[in-house]
Structures are given as structure tokens and as C-alpha cells.
C-alpha atoms as a PDB file:
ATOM      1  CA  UNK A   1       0.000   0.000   0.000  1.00  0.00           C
ATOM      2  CA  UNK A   2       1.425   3.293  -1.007  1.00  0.00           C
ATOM      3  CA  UNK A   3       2.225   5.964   1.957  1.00  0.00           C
ATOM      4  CA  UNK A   4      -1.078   7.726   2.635  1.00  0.00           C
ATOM      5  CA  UNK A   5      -1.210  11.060   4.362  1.00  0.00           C
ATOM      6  CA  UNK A   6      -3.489   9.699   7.154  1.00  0.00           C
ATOM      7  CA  UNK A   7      -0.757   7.368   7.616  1.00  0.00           C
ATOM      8  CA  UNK A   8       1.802  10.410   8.952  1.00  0.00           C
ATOM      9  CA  UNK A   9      -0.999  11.921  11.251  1.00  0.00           C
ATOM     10  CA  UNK A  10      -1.884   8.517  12.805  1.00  0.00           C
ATOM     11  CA  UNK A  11       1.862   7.941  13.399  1.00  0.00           C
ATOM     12  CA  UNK A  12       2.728  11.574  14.717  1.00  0.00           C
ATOM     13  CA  UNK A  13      -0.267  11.514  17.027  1.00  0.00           C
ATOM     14  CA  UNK A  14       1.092   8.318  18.470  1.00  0.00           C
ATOM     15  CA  UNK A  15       4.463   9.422  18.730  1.00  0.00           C
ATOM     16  CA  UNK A  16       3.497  13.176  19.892  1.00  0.00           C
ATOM     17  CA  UNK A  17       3.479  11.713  23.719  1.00  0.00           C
ATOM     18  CA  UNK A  18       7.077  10.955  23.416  1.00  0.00           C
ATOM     19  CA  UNK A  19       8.679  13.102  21.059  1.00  0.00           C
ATOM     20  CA  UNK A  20      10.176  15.356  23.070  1.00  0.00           C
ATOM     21  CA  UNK A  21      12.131  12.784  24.630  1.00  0.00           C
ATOM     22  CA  UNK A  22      13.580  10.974  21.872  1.00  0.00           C
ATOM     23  CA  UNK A  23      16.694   9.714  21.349  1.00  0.00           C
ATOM     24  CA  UNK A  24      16.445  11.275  17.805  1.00  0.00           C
ATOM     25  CA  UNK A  25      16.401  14.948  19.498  1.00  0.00           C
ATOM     26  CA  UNK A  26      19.932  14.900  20.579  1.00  0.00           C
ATOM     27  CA  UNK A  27      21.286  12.532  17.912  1.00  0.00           C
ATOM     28  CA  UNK A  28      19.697  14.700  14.820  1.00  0.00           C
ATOM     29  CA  UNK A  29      17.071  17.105  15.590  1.00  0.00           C
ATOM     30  CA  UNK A  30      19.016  19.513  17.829  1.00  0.00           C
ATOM     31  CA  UNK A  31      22.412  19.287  15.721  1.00  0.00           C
ATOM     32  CA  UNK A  32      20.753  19.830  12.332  1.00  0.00           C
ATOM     33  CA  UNK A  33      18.465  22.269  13.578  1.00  0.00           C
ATOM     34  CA  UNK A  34      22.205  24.756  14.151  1.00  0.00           C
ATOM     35  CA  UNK A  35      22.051  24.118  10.325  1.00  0.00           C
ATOM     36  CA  UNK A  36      18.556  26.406  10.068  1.00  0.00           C
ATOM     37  CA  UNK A  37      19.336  28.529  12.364  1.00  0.00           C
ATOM     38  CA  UNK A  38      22.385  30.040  10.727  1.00  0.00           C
ATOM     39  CA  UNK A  39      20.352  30.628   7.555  1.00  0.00           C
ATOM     40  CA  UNK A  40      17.677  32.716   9.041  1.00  0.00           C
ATOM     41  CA  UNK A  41      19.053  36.879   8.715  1.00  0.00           C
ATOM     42  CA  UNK A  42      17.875  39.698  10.739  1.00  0.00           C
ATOM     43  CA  UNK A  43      15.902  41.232   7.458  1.00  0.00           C
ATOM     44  CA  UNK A  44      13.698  38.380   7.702  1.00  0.00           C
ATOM     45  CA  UNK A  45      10.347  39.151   9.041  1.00  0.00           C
ATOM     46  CA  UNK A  46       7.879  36.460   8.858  1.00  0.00           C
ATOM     47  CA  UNK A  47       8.677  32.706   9.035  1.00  0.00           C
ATOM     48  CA  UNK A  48       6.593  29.078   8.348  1.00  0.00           C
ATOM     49  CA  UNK A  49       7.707  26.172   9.842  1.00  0.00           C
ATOM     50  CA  UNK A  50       5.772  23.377   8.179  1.00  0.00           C
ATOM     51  CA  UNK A  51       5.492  19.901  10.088  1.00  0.00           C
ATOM     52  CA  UNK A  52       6.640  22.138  13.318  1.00  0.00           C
ATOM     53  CA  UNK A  53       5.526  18.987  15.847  1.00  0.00           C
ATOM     54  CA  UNK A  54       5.926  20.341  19.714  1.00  0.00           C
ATOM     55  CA  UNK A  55       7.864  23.515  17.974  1.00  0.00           C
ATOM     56  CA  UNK A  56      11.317  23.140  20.002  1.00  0.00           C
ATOM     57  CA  UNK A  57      13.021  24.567  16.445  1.00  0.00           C
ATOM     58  CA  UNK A  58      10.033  27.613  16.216  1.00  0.00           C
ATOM     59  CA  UNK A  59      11.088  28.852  19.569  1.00  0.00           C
ATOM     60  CA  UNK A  60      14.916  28.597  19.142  1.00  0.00           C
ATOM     61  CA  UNK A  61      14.222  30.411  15.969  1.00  0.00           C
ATOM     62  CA  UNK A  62      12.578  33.290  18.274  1.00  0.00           C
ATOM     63  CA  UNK A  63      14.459  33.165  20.898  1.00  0.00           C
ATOM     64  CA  UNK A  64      17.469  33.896  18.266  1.00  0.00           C
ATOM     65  CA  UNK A  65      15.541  36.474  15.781  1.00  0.00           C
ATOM     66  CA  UNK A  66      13.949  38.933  18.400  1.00  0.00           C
ATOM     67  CA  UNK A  67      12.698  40.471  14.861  1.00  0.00           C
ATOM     68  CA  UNK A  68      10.688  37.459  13.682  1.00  0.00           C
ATOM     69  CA  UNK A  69       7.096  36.447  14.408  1.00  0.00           C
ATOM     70  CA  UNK A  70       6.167  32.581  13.224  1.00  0.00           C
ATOM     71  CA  UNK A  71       3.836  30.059  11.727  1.00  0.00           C
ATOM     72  CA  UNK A  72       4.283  26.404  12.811  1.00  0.00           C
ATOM     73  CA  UNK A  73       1.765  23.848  10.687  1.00  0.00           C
ATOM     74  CA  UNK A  74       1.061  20.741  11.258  1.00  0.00           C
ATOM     75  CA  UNK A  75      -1.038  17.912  10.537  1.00  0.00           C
ATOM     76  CA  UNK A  76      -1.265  16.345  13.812  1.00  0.00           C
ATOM     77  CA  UNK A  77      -3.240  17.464  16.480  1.00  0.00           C
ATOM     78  CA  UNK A  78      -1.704  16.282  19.061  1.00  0.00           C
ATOM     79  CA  UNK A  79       1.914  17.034  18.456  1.00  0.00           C
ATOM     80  CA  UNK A  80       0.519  20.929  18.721  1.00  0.00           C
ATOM     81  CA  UNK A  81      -1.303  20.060  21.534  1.00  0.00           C
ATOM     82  CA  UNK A  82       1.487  18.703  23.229  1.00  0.00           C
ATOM     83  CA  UNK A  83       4.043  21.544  22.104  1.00  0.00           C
ATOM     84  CA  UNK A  84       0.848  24.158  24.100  1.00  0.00           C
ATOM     85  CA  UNK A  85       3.035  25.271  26.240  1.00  0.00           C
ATOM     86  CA  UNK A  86       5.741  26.073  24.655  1.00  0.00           C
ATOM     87  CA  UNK A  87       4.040  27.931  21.877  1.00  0.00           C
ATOM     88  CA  UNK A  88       1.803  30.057  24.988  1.00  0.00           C
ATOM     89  CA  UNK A  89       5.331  31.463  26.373  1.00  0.00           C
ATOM     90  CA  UNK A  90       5.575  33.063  22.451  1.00  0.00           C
ATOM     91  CA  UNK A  91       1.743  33.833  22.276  1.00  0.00           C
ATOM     92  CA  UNK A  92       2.943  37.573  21.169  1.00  0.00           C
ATOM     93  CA  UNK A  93       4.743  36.088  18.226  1.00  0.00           C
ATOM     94  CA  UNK A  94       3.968  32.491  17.686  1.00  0.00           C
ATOM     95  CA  UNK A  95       0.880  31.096  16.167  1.00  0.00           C
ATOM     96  CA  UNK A  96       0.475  27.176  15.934  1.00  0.00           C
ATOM     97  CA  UNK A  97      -2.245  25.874  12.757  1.00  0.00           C
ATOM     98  CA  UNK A  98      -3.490  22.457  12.217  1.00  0.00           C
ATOM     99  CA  UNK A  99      -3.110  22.163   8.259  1.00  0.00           C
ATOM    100  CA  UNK A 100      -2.238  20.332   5.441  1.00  0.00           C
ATOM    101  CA  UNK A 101       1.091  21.091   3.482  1.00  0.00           C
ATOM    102  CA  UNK A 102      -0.485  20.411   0.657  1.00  0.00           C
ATOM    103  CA  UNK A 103      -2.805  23.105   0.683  1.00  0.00           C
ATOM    104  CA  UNK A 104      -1.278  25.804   3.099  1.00  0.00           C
ATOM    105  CA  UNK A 105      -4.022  28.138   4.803  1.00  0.00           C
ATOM    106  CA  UNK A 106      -2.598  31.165   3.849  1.00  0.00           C
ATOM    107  CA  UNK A 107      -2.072  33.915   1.414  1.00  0.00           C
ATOM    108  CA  UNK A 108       0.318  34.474  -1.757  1.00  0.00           C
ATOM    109  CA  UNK A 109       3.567  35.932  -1.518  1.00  0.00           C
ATOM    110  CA  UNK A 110       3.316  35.793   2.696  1.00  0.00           C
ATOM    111  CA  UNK A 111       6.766  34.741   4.269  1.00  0.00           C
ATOM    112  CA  UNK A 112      10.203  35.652   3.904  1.00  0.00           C
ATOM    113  CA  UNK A 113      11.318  31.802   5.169  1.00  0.00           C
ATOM    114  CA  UNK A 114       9.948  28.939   5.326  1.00  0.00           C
ATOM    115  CA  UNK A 115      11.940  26.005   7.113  1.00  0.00           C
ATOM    116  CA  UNK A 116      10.824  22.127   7.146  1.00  0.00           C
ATOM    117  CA  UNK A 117      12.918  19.573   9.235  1.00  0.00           C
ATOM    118  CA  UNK A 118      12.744  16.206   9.329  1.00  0.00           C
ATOM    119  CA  UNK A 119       9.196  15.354   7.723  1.00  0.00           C
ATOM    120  CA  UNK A 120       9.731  16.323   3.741  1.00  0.00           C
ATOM    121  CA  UNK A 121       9.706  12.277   3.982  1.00  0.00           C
ATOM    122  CA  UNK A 122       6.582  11.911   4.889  1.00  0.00           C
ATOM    123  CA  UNK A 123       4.964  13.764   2.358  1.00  0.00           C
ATOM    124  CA  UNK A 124       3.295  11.590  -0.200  1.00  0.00           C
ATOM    125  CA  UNK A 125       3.126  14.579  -3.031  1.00  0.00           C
ATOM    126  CA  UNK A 126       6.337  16.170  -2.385  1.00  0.00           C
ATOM    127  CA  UNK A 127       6.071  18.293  -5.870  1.00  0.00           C
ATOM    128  CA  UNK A 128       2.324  19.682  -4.856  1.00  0.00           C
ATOM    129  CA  UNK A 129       4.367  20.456  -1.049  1.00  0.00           C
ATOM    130  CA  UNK A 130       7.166  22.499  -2.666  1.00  0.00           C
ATOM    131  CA  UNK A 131       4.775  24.254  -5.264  1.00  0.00           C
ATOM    132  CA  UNK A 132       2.553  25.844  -2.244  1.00  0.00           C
ATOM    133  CA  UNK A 133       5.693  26.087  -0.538  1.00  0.00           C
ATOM    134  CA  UNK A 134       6.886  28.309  -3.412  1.00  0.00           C
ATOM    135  CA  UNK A 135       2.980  30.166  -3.583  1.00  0.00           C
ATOM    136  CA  UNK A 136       3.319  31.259  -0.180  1.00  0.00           C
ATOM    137  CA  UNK A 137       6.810  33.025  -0.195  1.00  0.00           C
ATOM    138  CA  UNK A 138       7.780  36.301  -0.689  1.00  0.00           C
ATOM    139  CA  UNK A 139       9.399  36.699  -4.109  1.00  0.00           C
ATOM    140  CA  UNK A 140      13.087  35.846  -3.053  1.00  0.00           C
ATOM    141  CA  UNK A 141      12.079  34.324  -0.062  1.00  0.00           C
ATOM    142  CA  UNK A 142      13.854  31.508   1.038  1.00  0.00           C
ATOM    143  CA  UNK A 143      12.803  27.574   1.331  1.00  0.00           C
ATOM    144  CA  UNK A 144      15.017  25.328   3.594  1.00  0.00           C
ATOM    145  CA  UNK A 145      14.395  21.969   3.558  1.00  0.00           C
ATOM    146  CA  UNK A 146      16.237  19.718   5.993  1.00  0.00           C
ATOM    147  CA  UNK A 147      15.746  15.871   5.908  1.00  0.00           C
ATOM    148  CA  UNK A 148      18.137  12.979   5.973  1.00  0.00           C
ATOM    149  CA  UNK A 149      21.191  12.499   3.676  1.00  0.00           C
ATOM    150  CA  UNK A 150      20.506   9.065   2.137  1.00  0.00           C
ATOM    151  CA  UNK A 151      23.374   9.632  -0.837  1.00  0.00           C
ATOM    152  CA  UNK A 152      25.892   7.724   0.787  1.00  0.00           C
ATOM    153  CA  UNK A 153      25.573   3.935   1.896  1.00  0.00           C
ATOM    154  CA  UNK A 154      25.452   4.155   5.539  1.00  0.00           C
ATOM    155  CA  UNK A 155      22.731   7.215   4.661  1.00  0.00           C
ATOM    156  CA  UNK A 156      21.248   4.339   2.524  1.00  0.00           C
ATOM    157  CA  UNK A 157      20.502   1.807   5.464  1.00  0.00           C
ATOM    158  CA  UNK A 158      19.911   4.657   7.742  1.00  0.00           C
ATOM    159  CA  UNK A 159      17.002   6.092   5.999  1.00  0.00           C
ATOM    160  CA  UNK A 160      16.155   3.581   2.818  1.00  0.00           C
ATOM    161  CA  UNK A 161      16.574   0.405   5.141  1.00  0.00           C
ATOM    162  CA  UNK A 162      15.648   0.843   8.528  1.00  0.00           C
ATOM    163  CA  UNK A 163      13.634   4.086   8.465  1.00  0.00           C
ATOM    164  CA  UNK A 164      11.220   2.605   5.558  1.00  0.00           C
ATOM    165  CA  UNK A 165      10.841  -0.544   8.267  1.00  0.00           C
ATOM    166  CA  UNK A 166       9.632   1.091  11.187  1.00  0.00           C
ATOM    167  CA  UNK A 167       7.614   4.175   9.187  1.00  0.00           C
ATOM    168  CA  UNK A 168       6.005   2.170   6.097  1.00  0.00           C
ATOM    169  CA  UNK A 169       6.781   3.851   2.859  1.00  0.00           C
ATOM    170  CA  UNK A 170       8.336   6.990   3.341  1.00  0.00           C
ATOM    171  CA  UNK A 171      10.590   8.762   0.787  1.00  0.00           C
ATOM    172  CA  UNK A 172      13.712  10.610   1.510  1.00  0.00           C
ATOM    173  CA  UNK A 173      15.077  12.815  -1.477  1.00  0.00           C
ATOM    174  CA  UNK A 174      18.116  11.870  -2.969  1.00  0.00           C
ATOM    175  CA  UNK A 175      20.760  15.323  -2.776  1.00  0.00           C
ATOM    176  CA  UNK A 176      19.823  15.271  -6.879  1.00  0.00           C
ATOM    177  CA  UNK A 177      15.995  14.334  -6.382  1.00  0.00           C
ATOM    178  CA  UNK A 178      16.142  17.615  -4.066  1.00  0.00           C
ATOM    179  CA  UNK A 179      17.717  19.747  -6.275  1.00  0.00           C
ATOM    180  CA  UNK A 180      15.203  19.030  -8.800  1.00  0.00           C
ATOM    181  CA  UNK A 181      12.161  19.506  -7.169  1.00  0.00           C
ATOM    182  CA  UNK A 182      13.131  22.953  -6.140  1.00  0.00           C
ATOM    183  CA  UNK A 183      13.975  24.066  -9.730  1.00  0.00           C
ATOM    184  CA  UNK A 184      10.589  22.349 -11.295  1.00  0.00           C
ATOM    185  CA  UNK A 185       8.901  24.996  -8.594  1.00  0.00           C
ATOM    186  CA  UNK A 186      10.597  28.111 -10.035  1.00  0.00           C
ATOM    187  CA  UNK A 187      13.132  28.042  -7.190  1.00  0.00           C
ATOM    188  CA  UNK A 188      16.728  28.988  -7.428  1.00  0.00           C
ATOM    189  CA  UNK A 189      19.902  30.489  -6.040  1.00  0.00           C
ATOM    190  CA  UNK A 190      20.607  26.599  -4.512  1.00  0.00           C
ATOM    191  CA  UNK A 191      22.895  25.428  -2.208  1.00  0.00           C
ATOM    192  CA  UNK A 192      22.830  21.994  -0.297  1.00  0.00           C
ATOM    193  CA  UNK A 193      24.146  21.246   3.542  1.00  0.00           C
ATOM    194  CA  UNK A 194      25.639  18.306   4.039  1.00  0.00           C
ATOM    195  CA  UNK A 195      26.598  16.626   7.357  1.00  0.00           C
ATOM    196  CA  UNK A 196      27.542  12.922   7.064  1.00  0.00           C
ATOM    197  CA  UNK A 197      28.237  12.078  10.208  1.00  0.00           C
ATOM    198  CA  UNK A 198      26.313   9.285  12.218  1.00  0.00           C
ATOM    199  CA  UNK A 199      22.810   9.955  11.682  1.00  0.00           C
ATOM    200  CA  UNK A 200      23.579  12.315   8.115  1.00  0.00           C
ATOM    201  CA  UNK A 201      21.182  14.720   6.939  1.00  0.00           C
ATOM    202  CA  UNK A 202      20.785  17.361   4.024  1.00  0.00           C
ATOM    203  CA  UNK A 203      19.622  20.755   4.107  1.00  0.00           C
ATOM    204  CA  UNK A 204      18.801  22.225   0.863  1.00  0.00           C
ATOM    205  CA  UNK A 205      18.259  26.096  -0.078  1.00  0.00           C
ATOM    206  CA  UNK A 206      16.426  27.931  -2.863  1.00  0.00           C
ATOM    207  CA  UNK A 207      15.029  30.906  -3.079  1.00  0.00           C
ATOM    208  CA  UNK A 208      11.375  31.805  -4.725  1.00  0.00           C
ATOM    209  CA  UNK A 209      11.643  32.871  -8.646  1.00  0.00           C
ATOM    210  CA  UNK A 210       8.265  34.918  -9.715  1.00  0.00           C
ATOM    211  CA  UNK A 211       7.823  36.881 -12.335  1.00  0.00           C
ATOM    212  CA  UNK A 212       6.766  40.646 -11.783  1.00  0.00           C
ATOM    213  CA  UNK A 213       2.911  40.647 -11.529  1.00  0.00           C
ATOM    214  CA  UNK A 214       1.643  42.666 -15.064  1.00  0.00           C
ATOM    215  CA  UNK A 215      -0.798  45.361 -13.400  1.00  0.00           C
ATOM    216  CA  UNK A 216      -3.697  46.275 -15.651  1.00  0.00           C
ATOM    217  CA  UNK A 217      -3.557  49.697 -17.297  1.00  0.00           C
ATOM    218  CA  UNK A 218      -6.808  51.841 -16.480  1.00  0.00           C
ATOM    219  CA  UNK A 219      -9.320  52.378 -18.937  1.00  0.00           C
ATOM    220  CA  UNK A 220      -9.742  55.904 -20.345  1.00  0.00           C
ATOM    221  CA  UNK A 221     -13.097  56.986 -20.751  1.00  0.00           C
ATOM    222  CA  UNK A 222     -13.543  58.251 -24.390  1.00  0.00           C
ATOM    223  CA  UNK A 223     -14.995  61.578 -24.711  1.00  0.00           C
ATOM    224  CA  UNK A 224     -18.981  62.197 -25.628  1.00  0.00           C
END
């Protein structure tokens, strides 16, 4: 059976009890997360993290960017309602959604950033994902995209092997794969983060092509 969307939210809400304490926090959630935080600059304003779980990145992202104020979606309901608190102490600048990433619940040309750690894989249309991904960002903005590196062979078993036999039929994004989906979305500029070290990941940047919106000339009334 192919990898269903109600698949992730059934298997988020019954991780969401124990997420925070997972082995995978300090072993490649906190490490890679450095990797996102040294993208995001002071001129950026408004920032989407989509699949944002409890939101432990969304509030080191605030904590670090006093300027920012932040979206975390995500599909399960109970990783947000586990991550309450945490997203209560940034009530001022922090707003937590329930939402799909294939149809984000907001408007065009919205964010200057949009991050996305560690569930690209679980995303069964990962070309509709980055195309609202791209809808939603400024012109320029930028789209970072951080998931496991699965290029080499230990990244291979990691993520191909043993991921795929505990989580069903996820897809991680070969470095190439990547690459391509962002420039089939009118994304460019990209750049790719890579960390092979025990548990490797990827991070890969682009930012939002769009062509200058043609405004309509006004209409001249003709004379009597």
C-alpha cells in the first residue's frame, strides 16, 4: 500500500506523547536544527515552519531572531497540543495551525522563510508540497528543507533500510531528487548542507523565482 497522508498523522499523534524525549532529538534534531538557524538573517520578518511537531526549532528560531514572528503547521493534532506550552510562552509572536502542506491556509507571496525539518519524507506529493511552498513566499524568499542524507551507503541503510521498516513507505530525497524539485517549482539560487556524520542529513536552499505581476492599465473613458 502506497504511503497515505493519514498514515503520517496517525503515526505523529502516536508518537506526539514521546517526542520530546527521543533519542532522535539529541542525535539529529538539535544538531541539524544549528544548520537552520544560521540561515535565518535579521531582514527576515515572517517565518513558516511546516510539520513544526511540539515547535522546540520555532522557539529557538525566536528566541534567536527577536525580529521574527512565526507560523508552525502541522497535521497532527496532538503534536501541537502537546508543544501548548511552549508555543503560549511566544503567544505575542507564535501562532500554531493544524493544516495540510499540501494546501497551506494562507495567502500568496506571505513569508520571507519557510523552514521544514525532518518530515519532507513523509509527504506523499512532495512536488504539490514544494509548489505551495513556493505560492506562499515572498518573491526571493527563502525555502530550507532539511531531511536525511541518504546519498551515501550508511545514509542508505539509515534512511532507505531501517527508516522505511519502522515508518512504512516513506521517501527521503536523494541530494539530486532535491535539487530538482526545487527548480521544477521556479526556485533557485541553490545550495545543499551536508553533514555525514552518524545519523547524516541534508539541508537544501532555494530561493522563490516569480515573475513581476503585469498590473492592468486603467481604462480611459472616451470623450462624448
Amino acid at each position: 500500500m502506497a504511503y497515505q497522508r493519514e498514515m503520517a498523522n496517525v503515526e505523529f499523534d502516536r508518537w506526539s506523547a514521546s517526542y520530546d524525549r527521543s533519542i532522535l532529538q539529541d542525535w539529529l534534531f538539535h544538531p541539524s536544527h544549528e544548520s537552520l538557524l544560521s540561515q535565518i538573517e535579521p531582514s527576515d520578518q515572517r517565518l513558516l515552519d511546516v510539520g513544526c511537531g511540539t515547535g522546540q526549532f520555532l522557539v529557538e528560531a525566536l528566541r534567536r531572531n527577536p525580529q521574527l514572528t512565526a507560523v508552525g503547521l502541522d497535521l497532527s493534532m496532538k503534536m501541537l497540543e502537546q508543544g501548548s506550552a511552549r508555543f503560549q510562552a511566544f503567544a505575542d509572536r507564535l501562532q500554531a495551525v493544524r493544516g495540510d502542506s499540501e494546501q497551506l491556509p494562507f495567502a500568496d507571496d506571505h513569508f520571507d522563510v519557510i523552514t521544514c525539518s525532518h518530515s519532507f519524507h513523509h509527504y506523499p506529493r512532495q512536488a504539490a508540497v514544494i509548489a505551495e511552498m513556493h505560492r506562499v513566499l515572498k518573491p526571493g524568499g527563502k525555502l530550507l528543507i532539511l531531511d536525511g542524507l541518504r546519498d551515501t551507503w550508511w545514509g542508505w541503510f539509515i534512511f532507505d533500510v531501517m527508516v522505511t521498516w519502522v515508518e512504512g513507505g516513506v521517501h527521503h530525497c536523494s541530494s539530486s531528487r532535491m535539487r530538482q524539485l526545487y527548480r521544477n517549482a521556479s526556485f533557485n539560487d541553490l545550495k545543499q548542507i551536508k553533514k555525514k556524520w552518524f545519523v547524516p542529513y541534508l539541508l537544501t536552499v532555494g530561493a522563490a523565482h516569480k515573475m513581476a505581476r503585469i498590473q492592468p492599465r486603467p481604462s480611459v473613458a472616451k470623450a462624448a
